[in-house]
C-alpha atoms as a PDB file:
ATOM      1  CA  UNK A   1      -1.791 -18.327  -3.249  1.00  0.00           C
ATOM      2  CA  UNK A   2      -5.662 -16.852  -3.602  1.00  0.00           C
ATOM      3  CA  UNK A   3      -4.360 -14.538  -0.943  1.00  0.00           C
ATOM      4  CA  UNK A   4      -1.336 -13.305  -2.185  1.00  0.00           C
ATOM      5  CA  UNK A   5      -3.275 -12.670  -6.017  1.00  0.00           C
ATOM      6  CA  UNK A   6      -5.691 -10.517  -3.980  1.00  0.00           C
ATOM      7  CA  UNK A   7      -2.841  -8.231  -2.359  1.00  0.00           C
ATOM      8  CA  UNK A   8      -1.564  -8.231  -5.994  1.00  0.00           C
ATOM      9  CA  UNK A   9      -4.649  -7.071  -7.438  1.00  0.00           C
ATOM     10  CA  UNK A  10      -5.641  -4.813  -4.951  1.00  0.00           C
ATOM     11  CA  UNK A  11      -2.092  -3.408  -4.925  1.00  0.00           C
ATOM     12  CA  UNK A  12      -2.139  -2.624  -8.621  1.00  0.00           C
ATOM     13  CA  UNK A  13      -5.632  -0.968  -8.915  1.00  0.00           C
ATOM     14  CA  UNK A  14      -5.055   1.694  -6.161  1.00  0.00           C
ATOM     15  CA  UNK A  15      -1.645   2.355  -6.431  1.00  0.00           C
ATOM     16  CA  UNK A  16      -1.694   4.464  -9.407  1.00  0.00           C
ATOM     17  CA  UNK A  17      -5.161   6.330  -8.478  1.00  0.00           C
ATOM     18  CA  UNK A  18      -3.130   7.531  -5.087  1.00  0.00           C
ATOM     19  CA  UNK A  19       0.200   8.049  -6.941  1.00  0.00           C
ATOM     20  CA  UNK A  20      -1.193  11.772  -7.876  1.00  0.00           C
ATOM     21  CA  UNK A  21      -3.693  12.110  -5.766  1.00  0.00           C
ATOM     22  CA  UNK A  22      -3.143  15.249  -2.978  1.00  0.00           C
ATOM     23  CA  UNK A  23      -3.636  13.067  -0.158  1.00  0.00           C
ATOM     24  CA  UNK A  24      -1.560  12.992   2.916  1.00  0.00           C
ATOM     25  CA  UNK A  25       0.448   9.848   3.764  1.00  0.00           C
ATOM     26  CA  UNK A  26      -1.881   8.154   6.686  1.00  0.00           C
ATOM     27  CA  UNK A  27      -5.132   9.234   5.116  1.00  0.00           C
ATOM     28  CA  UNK A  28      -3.790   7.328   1.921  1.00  0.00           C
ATOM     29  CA  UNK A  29      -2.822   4.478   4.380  1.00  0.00           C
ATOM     30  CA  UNK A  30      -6.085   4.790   6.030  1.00  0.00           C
ATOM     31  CA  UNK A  31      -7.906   4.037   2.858  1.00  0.00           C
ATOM     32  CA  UNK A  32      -5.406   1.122   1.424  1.00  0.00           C
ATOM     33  CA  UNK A  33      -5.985  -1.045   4.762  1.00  0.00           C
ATOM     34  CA  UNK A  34      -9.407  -0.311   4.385  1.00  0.00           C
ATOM     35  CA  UNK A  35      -9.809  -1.895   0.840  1.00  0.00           C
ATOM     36  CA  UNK A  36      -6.949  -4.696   1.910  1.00  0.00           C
ATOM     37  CA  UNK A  37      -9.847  -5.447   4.796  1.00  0.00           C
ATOM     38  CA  UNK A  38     -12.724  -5.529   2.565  1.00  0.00           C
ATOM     39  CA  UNK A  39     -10.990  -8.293   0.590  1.00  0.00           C
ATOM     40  CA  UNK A  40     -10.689 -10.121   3.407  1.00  0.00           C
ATOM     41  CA  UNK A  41      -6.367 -10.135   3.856  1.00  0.00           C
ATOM     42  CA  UNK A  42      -5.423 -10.291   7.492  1.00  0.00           C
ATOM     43  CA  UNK A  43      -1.959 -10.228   9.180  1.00  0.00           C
ATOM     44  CA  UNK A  44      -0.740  -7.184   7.332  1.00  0.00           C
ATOM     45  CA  UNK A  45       0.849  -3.975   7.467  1.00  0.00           C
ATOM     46  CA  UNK A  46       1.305  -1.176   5.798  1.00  0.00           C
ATOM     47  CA  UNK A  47       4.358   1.498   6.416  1.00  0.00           C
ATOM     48  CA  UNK A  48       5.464   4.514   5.154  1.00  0.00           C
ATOM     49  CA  UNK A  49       8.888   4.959   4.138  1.00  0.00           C
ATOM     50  CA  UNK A  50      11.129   7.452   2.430  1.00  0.00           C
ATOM     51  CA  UNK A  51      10.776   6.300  -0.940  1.00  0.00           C
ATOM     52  CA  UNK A  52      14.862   5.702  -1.672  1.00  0.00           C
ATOM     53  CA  UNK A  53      14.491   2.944   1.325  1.00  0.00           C
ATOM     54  CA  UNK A  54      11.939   1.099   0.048  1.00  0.00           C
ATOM     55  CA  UNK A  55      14.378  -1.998  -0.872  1.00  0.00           C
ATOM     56  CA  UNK A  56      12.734  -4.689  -1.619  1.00  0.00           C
ATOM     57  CA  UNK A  57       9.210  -4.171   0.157  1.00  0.00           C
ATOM     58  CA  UNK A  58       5.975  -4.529  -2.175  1.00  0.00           C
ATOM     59  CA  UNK A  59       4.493  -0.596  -2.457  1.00  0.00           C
ATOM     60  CA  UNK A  60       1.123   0.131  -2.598  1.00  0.00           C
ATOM     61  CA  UNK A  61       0.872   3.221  -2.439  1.00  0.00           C
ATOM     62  CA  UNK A  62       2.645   6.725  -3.421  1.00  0.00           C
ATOM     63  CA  UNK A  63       2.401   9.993  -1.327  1.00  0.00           C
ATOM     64  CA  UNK A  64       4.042  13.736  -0.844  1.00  0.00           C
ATOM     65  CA  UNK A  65       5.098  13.902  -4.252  1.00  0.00           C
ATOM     66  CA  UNK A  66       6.224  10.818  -4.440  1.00  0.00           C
ATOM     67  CA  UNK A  67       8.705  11.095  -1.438  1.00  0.00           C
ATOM     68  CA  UNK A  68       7.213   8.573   0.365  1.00  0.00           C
ATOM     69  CA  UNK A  69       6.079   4.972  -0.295  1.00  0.00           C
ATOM     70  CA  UNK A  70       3.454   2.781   1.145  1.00  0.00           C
ATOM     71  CA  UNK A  71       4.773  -0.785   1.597  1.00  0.00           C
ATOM     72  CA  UNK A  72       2.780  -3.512   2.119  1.00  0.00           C
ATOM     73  CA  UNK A  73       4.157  -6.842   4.587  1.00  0.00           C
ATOM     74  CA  UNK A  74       2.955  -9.764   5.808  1.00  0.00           C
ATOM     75  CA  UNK A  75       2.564 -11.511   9.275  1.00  0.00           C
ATOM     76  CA  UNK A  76       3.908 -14.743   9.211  1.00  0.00           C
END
């Protein structure tokens, strides 16, 4: 449960600072694992998608415009 709060938080503190930021997609996912690490979360990953297939996948993260999502998953 601590885990999952983390991913949370983390999630909603970067997600809107990259949402208009003029990053490209894998330097934005470069930076998200990086902070994911830092709070100590293992077994994740992170993938870009189009952003109409994003389904029901937790995002993280907003690039090209908003074309594209990061989404965040879990190992099991």
């Amino acid at each position: 449960m601590k885990r999952l709060f983390i991913v949370a938080a983390a999630a909603v503190a970067i997600s809107p600072a990259f949402a208009a930021s003029g990053k490209s997609c894998e330097e934005l996912k470069t930076e998200i694992a990086a902070k994911l690490e830092a709070n100590h979360v293992k077994n994740f990953s992170l993938e870009i998608v189009e952003a109409d297939k994003v389904a029901d996948k937790k995002v993280v993260g907003s690039c090209e415009r908003g074309s594209k999502k990061i989404v965040y998953s879990t190992g099991k």
